[in-house]
C-alpha atoms as a PDB file:
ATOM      1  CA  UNK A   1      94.632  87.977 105.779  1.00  0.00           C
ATOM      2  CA  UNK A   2      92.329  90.849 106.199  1.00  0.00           C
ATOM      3  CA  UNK A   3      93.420  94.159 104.758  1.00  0.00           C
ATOM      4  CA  UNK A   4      93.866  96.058 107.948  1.00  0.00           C
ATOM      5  CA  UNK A   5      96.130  93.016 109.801  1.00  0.00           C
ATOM      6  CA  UNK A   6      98.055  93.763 106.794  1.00  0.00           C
ATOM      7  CA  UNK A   7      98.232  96.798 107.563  1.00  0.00           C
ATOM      8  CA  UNK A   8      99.141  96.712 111.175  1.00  0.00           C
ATOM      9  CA  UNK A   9     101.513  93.873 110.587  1.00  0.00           C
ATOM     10  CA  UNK A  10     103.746  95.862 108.115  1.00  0.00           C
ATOM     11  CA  UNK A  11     103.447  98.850 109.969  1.00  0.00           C
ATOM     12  CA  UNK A  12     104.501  96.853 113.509  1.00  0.00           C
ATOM     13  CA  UNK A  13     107.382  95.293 111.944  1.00  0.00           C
ATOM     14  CA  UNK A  14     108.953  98.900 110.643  1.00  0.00           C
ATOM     15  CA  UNK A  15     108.142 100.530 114.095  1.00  0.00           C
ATOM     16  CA  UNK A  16     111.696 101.012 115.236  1.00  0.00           C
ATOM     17  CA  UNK A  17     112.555 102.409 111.804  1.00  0.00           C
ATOM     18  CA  UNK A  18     109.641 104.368 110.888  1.00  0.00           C
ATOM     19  CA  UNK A  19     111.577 107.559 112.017  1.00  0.00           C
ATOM     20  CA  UNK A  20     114.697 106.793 109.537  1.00  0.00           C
ATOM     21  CA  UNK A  21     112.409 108.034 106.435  1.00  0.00           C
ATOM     22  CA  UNK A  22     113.307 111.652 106.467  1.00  0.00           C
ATOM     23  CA  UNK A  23     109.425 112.899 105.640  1.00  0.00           C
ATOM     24  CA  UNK A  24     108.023 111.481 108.954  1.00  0.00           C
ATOM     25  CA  UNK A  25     109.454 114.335 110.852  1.00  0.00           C
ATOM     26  CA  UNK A  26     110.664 116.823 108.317  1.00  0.00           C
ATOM     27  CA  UNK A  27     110.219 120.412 110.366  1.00  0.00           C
ATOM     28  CA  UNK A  28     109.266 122.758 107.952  1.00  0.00           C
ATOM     29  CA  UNK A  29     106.423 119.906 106.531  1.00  0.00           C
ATOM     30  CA  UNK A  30     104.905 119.696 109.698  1.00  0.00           C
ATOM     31  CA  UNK A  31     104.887 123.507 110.479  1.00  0.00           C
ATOM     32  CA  UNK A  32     103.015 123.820 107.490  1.00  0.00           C
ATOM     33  CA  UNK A  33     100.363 121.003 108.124  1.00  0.00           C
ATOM     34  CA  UNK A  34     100.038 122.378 111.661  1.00  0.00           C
ATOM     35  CA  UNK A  35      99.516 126.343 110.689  1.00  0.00           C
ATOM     36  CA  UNK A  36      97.039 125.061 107.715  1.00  0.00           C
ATOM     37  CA  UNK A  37      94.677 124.201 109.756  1.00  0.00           C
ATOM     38  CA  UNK A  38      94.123 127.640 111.414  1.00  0.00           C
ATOM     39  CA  UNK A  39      93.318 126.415 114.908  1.00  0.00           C
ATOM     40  CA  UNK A  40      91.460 128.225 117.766  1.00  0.00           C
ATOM     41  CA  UNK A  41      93.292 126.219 120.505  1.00  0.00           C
ATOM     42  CA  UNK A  42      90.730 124.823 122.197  1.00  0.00           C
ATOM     43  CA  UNK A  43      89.615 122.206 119.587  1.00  0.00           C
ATOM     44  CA  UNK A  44      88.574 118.545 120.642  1.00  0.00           C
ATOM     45  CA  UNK A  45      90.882 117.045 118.002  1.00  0.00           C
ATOM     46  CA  UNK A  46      91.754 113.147 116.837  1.00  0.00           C
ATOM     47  CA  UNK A  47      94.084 112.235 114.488  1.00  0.00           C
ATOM     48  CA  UNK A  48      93.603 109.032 112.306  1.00  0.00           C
ATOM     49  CA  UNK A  49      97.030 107.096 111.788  1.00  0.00           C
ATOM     50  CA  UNK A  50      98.891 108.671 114.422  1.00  0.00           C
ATOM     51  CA  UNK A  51     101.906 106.583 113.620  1.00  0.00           C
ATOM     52  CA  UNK A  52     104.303 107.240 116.219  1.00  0.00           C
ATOM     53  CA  UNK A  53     103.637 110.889 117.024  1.00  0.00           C
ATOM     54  CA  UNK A  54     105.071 113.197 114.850  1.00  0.00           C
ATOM     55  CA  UNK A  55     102.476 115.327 114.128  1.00  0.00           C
ATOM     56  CA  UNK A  56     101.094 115.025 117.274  1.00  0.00           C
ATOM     57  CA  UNK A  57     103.916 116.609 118.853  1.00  0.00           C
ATOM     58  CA  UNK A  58     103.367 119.887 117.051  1.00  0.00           C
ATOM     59  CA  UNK A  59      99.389 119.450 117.167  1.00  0.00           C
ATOM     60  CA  UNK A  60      98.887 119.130 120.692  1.00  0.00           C
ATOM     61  CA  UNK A  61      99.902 122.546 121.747  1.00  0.00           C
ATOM     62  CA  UNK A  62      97.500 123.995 118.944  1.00  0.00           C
ATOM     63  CA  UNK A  63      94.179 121.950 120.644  1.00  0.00           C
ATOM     64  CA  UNK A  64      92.438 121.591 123.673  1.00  0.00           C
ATOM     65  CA  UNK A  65      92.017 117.544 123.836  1.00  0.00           C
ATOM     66  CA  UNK A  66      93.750 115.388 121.559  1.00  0.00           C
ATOM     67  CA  UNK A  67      93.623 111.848 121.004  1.00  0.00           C
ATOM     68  CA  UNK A  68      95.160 109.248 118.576  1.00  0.00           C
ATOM     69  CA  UNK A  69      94.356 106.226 116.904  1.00  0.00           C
ATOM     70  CA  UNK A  70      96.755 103.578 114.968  1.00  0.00           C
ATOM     71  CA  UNK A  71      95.971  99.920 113.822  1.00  0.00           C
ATOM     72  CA  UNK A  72      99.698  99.192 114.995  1.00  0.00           C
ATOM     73  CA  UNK A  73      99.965  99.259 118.948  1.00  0.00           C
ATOM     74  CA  UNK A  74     104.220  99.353 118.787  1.00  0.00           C
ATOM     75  CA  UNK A  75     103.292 102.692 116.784  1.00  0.00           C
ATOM     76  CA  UNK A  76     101.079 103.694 119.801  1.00  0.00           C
ATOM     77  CA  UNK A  77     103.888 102.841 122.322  1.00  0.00           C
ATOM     78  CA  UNK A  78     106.347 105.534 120.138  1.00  0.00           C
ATOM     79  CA  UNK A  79     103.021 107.768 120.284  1.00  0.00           C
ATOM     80  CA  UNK A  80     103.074 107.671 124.437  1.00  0.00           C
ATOM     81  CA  UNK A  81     105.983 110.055 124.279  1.00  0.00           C
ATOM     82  CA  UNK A  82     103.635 112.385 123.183  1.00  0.00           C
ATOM     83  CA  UNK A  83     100.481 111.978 124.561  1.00  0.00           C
ATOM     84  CA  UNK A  84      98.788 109.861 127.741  1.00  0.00           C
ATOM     85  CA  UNK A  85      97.912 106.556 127.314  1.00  0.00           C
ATOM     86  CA  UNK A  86      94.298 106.718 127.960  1.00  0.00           C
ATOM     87  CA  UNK A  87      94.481 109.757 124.837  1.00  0.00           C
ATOM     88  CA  UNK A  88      95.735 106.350 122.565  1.00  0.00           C
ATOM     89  CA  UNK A  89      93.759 103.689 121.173  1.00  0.00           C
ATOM     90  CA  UNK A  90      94.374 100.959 118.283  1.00  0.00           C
ATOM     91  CA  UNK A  91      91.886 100.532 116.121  1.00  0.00           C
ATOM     92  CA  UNK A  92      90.956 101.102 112.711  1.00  0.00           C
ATOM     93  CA  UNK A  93      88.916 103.108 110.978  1.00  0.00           C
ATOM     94  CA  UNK A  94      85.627 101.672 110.422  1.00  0.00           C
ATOM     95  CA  UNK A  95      85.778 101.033 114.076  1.00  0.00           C
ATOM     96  CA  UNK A  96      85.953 104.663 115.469  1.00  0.00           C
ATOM     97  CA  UNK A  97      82.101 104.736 114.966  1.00  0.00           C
ATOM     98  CA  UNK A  98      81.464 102.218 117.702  1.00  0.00           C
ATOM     99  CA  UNK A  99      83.963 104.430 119.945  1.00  0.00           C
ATOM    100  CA  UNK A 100      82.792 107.390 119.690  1.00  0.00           C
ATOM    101  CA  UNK A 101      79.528 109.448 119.519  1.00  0.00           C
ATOM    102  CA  UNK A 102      78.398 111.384 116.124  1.00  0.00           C
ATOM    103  CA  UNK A 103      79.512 115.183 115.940  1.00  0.00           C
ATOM    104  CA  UNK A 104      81.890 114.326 118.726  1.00  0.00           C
ATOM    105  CA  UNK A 105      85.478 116.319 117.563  1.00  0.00           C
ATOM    106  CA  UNK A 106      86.036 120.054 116.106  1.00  0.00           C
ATOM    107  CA  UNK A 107      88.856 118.889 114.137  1.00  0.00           C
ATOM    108  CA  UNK A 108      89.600 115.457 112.631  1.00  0.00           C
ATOM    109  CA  UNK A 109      92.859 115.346 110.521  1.00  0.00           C
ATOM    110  CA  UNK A 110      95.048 112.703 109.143  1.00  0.00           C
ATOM    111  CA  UNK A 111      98.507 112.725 107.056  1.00  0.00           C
ATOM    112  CA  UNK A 112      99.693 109.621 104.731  1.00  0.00           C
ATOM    113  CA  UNK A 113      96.911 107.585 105.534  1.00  0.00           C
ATOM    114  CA  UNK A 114      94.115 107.546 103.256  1.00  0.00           C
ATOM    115  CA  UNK A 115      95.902 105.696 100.364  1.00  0.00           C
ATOM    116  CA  UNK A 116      95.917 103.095 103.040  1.00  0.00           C
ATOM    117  CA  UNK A 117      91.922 102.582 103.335  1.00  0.00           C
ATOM    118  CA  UNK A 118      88.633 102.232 100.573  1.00  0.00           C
ATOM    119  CA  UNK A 119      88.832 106.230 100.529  1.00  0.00           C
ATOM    120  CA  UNK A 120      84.781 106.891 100.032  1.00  0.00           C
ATOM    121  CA  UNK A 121      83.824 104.612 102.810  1.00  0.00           C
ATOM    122  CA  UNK A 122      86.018 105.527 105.718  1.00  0.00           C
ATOM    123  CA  UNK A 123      85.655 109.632 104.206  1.00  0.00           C
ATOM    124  CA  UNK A 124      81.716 109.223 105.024  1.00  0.00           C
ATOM    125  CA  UNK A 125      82.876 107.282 108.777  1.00  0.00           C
ATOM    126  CA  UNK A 126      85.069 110.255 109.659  1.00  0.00           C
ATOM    127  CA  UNK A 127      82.122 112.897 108.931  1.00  0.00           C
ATOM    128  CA  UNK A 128      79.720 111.361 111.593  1.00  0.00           C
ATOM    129  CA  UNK A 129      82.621 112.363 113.863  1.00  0.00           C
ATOM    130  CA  UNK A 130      82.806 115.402 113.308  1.00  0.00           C
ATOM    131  CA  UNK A 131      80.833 118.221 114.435  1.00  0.00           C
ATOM    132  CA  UNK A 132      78.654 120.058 111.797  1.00  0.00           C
ATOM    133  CA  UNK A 133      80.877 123.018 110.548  1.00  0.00           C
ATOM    134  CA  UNK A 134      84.055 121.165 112.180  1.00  0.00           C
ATOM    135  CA  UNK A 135      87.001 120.574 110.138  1.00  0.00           C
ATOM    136  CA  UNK A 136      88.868 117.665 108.538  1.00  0.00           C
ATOM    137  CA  UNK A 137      92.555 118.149 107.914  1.00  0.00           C
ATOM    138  CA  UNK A 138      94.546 115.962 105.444  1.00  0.00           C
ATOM    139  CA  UNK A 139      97.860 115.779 104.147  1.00  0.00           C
ATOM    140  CA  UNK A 140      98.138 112.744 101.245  1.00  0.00           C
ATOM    141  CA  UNK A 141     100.652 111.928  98.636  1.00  0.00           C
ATOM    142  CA  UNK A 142      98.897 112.268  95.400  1.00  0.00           C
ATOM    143  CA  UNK A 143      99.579 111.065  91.846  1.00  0.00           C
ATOM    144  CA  UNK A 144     100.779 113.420  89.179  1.00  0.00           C
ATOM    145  CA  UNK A 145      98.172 112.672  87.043  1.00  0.00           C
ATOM    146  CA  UNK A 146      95.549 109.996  86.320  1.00  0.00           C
ATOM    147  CA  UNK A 147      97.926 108.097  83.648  1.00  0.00           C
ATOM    148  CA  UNK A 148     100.525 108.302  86.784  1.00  0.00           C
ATOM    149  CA  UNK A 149      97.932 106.558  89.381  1.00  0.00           C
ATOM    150  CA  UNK A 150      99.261 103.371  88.399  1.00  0.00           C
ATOM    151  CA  UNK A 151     102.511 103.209  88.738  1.00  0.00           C
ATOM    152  CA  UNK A 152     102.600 105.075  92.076  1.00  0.00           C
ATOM    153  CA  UNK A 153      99.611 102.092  92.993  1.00  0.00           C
ATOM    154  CA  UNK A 154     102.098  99.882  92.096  1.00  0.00           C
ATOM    155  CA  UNK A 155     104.830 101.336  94.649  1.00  0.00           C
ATOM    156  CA  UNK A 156     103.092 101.518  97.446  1.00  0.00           C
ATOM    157  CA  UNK A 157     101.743  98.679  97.249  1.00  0.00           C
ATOM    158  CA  UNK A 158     105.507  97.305  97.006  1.00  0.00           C
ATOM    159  CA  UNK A 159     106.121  99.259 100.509  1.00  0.00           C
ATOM    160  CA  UNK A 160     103.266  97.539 102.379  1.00  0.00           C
ATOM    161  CA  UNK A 161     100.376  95.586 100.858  1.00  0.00           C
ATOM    162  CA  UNK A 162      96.553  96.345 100.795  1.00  0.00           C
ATOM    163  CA  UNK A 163      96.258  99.199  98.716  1.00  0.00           C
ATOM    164  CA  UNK A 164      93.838  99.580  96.465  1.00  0.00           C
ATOM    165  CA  UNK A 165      94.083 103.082  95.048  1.00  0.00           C
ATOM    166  CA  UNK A 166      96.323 106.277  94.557  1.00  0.00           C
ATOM    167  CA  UNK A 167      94.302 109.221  93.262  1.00  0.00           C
ATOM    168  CA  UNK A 168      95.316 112.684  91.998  1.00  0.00           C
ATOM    169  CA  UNK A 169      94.623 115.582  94.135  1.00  0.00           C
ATOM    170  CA  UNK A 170      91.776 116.797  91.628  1.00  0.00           C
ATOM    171  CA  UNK A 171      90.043 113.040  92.583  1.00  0.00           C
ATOM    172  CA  UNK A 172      90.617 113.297  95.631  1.00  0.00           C
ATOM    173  CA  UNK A 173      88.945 116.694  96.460  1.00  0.00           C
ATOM    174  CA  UNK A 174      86.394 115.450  94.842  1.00  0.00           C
ATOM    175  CA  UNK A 175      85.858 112.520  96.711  1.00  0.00           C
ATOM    176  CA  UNK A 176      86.217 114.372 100.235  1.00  0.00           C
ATOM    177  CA  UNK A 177      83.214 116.949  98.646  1.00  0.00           C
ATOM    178  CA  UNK A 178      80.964 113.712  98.190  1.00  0.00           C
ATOM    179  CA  UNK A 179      81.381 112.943 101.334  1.00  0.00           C
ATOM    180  CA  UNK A 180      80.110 115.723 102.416  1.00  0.00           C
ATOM    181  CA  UNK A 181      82.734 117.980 103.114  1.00  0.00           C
ATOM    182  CA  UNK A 182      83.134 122.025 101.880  1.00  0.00           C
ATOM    183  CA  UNK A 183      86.714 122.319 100.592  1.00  0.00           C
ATOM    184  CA  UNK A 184      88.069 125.685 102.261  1.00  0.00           C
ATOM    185  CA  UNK A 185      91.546 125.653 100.561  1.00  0.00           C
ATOM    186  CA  UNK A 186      94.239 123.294  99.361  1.00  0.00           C
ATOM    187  CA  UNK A 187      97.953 123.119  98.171  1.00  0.00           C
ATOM    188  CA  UNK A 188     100.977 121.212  96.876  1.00  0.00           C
ATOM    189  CA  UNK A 189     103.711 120.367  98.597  1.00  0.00           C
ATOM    190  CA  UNK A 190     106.533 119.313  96.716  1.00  0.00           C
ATOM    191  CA  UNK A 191     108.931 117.242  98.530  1.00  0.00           C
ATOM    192  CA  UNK A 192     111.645 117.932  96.397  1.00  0.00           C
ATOM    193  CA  UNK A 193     114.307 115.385  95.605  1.00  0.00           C
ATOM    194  CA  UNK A 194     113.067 112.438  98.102  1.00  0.00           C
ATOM    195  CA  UNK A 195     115.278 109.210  98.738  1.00  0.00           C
ATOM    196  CA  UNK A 196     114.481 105.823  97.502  1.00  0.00           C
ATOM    197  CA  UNK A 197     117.264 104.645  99.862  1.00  0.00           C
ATOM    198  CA  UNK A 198     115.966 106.724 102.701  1.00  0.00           C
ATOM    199  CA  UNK A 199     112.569 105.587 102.089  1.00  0.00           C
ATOM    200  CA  UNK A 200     113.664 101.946 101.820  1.00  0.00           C
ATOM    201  CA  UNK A 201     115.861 101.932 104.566  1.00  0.00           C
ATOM    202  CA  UNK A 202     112.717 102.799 107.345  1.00  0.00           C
ATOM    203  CA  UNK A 203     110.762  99.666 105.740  1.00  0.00           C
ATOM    204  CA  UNK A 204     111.498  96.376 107.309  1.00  0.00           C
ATOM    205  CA  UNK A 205     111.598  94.947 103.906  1.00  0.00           C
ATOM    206  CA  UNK A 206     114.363  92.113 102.576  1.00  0.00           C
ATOM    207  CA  UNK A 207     117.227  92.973 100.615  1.00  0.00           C
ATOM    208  CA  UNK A 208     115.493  91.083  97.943  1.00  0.00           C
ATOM    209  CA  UNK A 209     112.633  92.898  97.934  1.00  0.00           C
ATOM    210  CA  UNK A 210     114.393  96.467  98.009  1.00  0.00           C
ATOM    211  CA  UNK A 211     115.942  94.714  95.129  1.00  0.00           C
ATOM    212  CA  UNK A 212     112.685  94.520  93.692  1.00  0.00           C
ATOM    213  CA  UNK A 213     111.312  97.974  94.328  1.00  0.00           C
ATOM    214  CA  UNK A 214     114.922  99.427  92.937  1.00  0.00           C
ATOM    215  CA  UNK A 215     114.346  97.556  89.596  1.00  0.00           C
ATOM    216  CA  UNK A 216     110.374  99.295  89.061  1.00  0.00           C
ATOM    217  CA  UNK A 217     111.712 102.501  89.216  1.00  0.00           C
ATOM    218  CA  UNK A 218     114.977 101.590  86.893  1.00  0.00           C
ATOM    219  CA  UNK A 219     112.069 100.180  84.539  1.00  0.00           C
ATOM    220  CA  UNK A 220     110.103 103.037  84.797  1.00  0.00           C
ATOM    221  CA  UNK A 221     108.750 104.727  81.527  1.00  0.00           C
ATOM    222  CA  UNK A 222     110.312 107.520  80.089  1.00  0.00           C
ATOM    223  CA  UNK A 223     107.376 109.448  81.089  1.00  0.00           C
ATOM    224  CA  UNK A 224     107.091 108.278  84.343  1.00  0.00           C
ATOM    225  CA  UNK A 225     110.731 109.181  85.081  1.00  0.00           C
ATOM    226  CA  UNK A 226     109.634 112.794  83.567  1.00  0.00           C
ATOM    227  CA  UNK A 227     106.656 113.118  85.915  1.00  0.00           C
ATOM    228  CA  UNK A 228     108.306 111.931  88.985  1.00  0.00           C
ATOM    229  CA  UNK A 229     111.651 113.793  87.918  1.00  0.00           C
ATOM    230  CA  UNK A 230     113.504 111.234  89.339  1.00  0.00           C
ATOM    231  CA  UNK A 231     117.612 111.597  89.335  1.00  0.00           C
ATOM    232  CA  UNK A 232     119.938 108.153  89.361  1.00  0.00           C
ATOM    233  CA  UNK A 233     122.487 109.133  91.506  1.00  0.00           C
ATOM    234  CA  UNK A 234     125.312 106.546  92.659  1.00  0.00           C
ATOM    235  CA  UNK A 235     122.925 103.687  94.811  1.00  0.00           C
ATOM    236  CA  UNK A 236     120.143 105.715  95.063  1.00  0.00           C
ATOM    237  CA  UNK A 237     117.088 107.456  93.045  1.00  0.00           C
ATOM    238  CA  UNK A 238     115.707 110.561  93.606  1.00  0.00           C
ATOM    239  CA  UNK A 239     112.178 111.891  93.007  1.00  0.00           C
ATOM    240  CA  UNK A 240     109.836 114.383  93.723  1.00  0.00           C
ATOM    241  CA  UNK A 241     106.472 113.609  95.901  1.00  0.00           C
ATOM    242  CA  UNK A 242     103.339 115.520  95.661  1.00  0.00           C
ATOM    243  CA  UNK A 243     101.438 115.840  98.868  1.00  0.00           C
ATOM    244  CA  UNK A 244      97.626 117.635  98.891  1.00  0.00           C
ATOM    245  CA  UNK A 245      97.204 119.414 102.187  1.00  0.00           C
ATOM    246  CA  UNK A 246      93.508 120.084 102.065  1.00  0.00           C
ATOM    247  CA  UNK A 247      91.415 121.512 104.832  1.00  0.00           C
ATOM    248  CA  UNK A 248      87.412 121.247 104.411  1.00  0.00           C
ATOM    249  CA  UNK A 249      84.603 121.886 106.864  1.00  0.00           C
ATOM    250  CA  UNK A 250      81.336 119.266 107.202  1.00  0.00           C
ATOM    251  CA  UNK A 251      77.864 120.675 105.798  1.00  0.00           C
ATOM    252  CA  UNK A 252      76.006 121.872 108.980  1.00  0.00           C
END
C-alpha cells in the first residue's frame, strides 16, 4: 500500500477520536501558533493537513481566504464546521501543484504534519505555492537530539505507519532554508507532561497494540527516559514533547 493510503487510512479510522488527544485543541498552543505568524488579515492562506479544523478555527479570522487540504475526507467532513465545502479538498501533497497555480497563497502553514511526508521534496512543492516574500508557517514535533531521532522514529511510526524520518529542530531549519526559505524566527514549545494514555486513547489502535507501544517506552533507555523526562505514573507515562514553531519567508 502506498504511503499516503496509509496515511489516510489511519488517519480515517481515528476521525471520531482525533479530538480526545488533548494537543489537537490545546488553547493556549494554538494562540501561540496563530499570533506567530504575525498576520495582516487579508492573507490568501492554505493550510496543509487540516485535520479536522482546529487550527483553522482560530486562523480564519486572522486571513482573508482560507482553504484546507487533508488526505483523509472524514477529517474534511469534521473540517466543514469550520470552513465551506468548496474551501476543502483531499489530496495530498505532491498533488497541490496540479491544483493550484505557482506564487498562488501569502501564507502557507502546516502543524504535525511534516514528519508525515519525504520532508525535502514536499518543502520544495509548497514553495512554488507560495508567493515570493510570502510566508510558510510550521509547527512540528521535533527530536531532542540526533541520538533521540530514533526512538521517537520508532513511535510514531507505532501511531500510524509510513514514516520515514523525525529530525531535530536544528535539521529541520535547515532543511526548510534549502528549500528555499529565509528563517525569520523560531521557538520551542514544550508540551510539558503529555499523556501516553491520552495520546493512545485518540488512536484507533488495538489493545494489543497499545500494549505494544506501552512496552517501548517501559524499555526505553535510561537516557531516553532522561531526554523525554518521562514520569510512570499509575497506567500511564508522562513525557515532555518538543514542538518547533518556525515562520520563514520564500526568496523573492
Amino acid at each position: 500500500m502506498k504511503k499516503e493510503h496509509i496515511i489516510s487510512e489511519e488517519f480515517s479510522k481515528r476521525t471520531d477520536l482525533y479530538e480526545d488527544a488533548k494537543w489537537v485543541k490545546d488553547d493556549t498552543f494554538l494562540e501561540t501558533l496563530v499570533a506567530f505568524g504575525d498576520l495582516g488579515g487579508d492573507e490568501c492562506a492554505l493550510e496543509i493537513g487540516i485535520g479536522s479544523g482546529a487550527v483553522a478555527a482560530r486562523m480564519r479570522e486572522q486571513t482573508g481566504v482560507l482553504i484546507g487540504v487533508d488526505v483523509a475526507r472524514p477529517m474534511l467532513e469534521k473540517a466543514h464546521r469550520y470552513l465551506p465545502r468548496h474551501h476543502l479538498l483531499c489530496c495530498k501533497i505532491e498533488q497541490l501543484a496540479s491544483l493550484f497555480l505557482d506564487e498562488t497563497f501569502d501564507l502557507v502553514y502546516c502543524r504535525a504534519v511534516l514528519h508525515h511526508v519525504d520532508i525535502p521534496r514536499n518543502l520544495a512543492e509548497i514553495r512554488s505555492l507560495i508567493k515570493p516574500g510570502g510566508k510558510l508557517l510550521i509547527a512540528e514535533t521535533v527530536a531532542t537530539t540526533e541520538e533521540d531521532e530514533a526512538f521517537q522514529l520508532k513511535f510514531v511510526e507505532s501511531l500510524h505507519s509510513g514514516h520515514t524520518e523525525f529530525p531535530t529542530a536544528e535539521r529541520l531549519l535547515a532543511m526548510i532554508e534549502k528549500a528555499g526559505f529565509e528563517i525569520q524566527k523560531h521557538q520551542i514549545w514544550l508540551e510539558e507532561r503529555a499523556s501516553l494514555k491520552n495520546i493512545l486513547a485518540s488512536t484507533a489502535k488495538s489493545l494489543q497494540e497499545k500494549t505494544e507501544i506501552i512496552t517501548t517506552f517501559q524499555e526505553a533507555s535510561e537516557q531516553t527516559k532522561i531526554w523525554w523526562n518521562m514520569h510512570f505514573e499509575g497506567d500511564d507515562i508522562l513525557f515532555d514533547k518538543k514542538w518547533a514553531m518556525i515562520l520563514a519567508t520564500r526568496y523573492r
